[in-house]
Protein backbone atom coordinates (compact mmCIF):
# COMPACT_ATOMS: atom_id res chain seq x y z
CA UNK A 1 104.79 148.34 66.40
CA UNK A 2 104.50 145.05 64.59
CA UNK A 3 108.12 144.69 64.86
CA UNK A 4 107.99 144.99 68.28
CA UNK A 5 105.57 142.06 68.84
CA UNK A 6 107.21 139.70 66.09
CA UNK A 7 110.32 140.23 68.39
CA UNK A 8 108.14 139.71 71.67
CA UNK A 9 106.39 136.77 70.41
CA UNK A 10 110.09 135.13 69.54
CA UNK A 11 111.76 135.76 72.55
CA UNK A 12 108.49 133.55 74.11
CA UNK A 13 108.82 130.71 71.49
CA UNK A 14 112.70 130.66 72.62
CA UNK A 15 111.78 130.35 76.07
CA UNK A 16 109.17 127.77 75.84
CA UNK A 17 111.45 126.40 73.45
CA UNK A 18 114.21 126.27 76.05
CA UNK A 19 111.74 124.74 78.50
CA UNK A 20 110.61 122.03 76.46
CA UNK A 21 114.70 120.77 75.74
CA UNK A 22 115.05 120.58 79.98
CA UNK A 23 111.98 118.92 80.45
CA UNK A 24 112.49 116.61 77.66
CA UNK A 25 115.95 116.04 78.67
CA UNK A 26 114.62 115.27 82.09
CA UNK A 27 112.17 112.90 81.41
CA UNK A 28 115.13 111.25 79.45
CA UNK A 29 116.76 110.66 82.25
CA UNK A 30 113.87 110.13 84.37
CA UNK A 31 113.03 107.09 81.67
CA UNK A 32 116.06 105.49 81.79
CA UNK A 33 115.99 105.50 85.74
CA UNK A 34 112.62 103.75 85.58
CA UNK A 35 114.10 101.33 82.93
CA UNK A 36 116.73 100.14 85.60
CA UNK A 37 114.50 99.77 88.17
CA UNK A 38 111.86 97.63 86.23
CA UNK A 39 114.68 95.67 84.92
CA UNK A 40 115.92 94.95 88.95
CA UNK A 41 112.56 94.57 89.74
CA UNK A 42 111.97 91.76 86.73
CA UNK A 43 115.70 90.36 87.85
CA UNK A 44 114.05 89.66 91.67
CA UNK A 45 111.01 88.25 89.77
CA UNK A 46 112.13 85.53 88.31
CA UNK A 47 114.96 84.74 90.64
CA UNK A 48 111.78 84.77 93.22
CA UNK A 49 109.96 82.43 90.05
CA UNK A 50 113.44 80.30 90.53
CA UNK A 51 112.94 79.64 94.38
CA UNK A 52 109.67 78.47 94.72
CA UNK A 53 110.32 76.12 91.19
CA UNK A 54 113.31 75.17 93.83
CA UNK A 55 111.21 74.48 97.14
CA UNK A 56 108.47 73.24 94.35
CA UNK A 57 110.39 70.31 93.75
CA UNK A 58 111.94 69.75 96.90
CA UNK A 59 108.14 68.89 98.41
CA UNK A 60 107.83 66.90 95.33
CA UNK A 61 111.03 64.76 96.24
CA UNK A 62 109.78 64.63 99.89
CA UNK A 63 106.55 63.36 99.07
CA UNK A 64 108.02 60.67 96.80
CA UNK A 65 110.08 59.53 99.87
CA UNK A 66 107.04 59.64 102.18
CA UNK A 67 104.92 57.53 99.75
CA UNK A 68 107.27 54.54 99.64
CA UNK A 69 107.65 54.07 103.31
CA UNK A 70 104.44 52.04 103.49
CA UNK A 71 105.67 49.64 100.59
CA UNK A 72 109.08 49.78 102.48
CA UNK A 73 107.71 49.17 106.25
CA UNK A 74 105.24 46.02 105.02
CA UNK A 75 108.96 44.49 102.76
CA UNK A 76 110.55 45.25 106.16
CA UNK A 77 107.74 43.61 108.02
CA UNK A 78 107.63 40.40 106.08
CA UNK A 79 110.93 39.66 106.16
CA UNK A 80 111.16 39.59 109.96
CA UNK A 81 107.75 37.97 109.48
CA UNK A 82 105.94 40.47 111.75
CA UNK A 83 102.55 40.75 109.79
């Protein structure tokens, strides 16, 4: 009778044995999935980080422009000794 249940009890460890390799070999796969995607997701990050830098700067050269046109207009203005 004890044999009986050694052999019983076994056959269960070898199942839940078997279970736990596909699930772990799922998650595995699962894992590296989810490692792709972050990575994309981190790729579109800083390419997103790289645009505004980009329209960042382009303000910053616009505003430059716009605050020299006073200076410019009044050098404009006194040479054709307007003001």
């Amino acid at each position: 009778m004890d044999n009986s249940i050694d052999k019983l009890i076994i056959e269960h460890l070898k199942g839940l044995r078997s279970e736990v390799q596909t699930l772990r070999l799922e998650m595995h796969s699962e894992f590296r999935d989810v490692k792709q995607r972050l990575a994309s997701v981190e790729t579109t990050i800083v390419a997103s980080k790289h645009e505004v830098a980009d329209i960042r700067g382009d303000y910053v050269r616009q505003q430059v422009s716009i605050d020299s046109l006073p200076e410019r207009i009044q050098r404009i203005e006194r040479r054709l000794e307007l003001s």
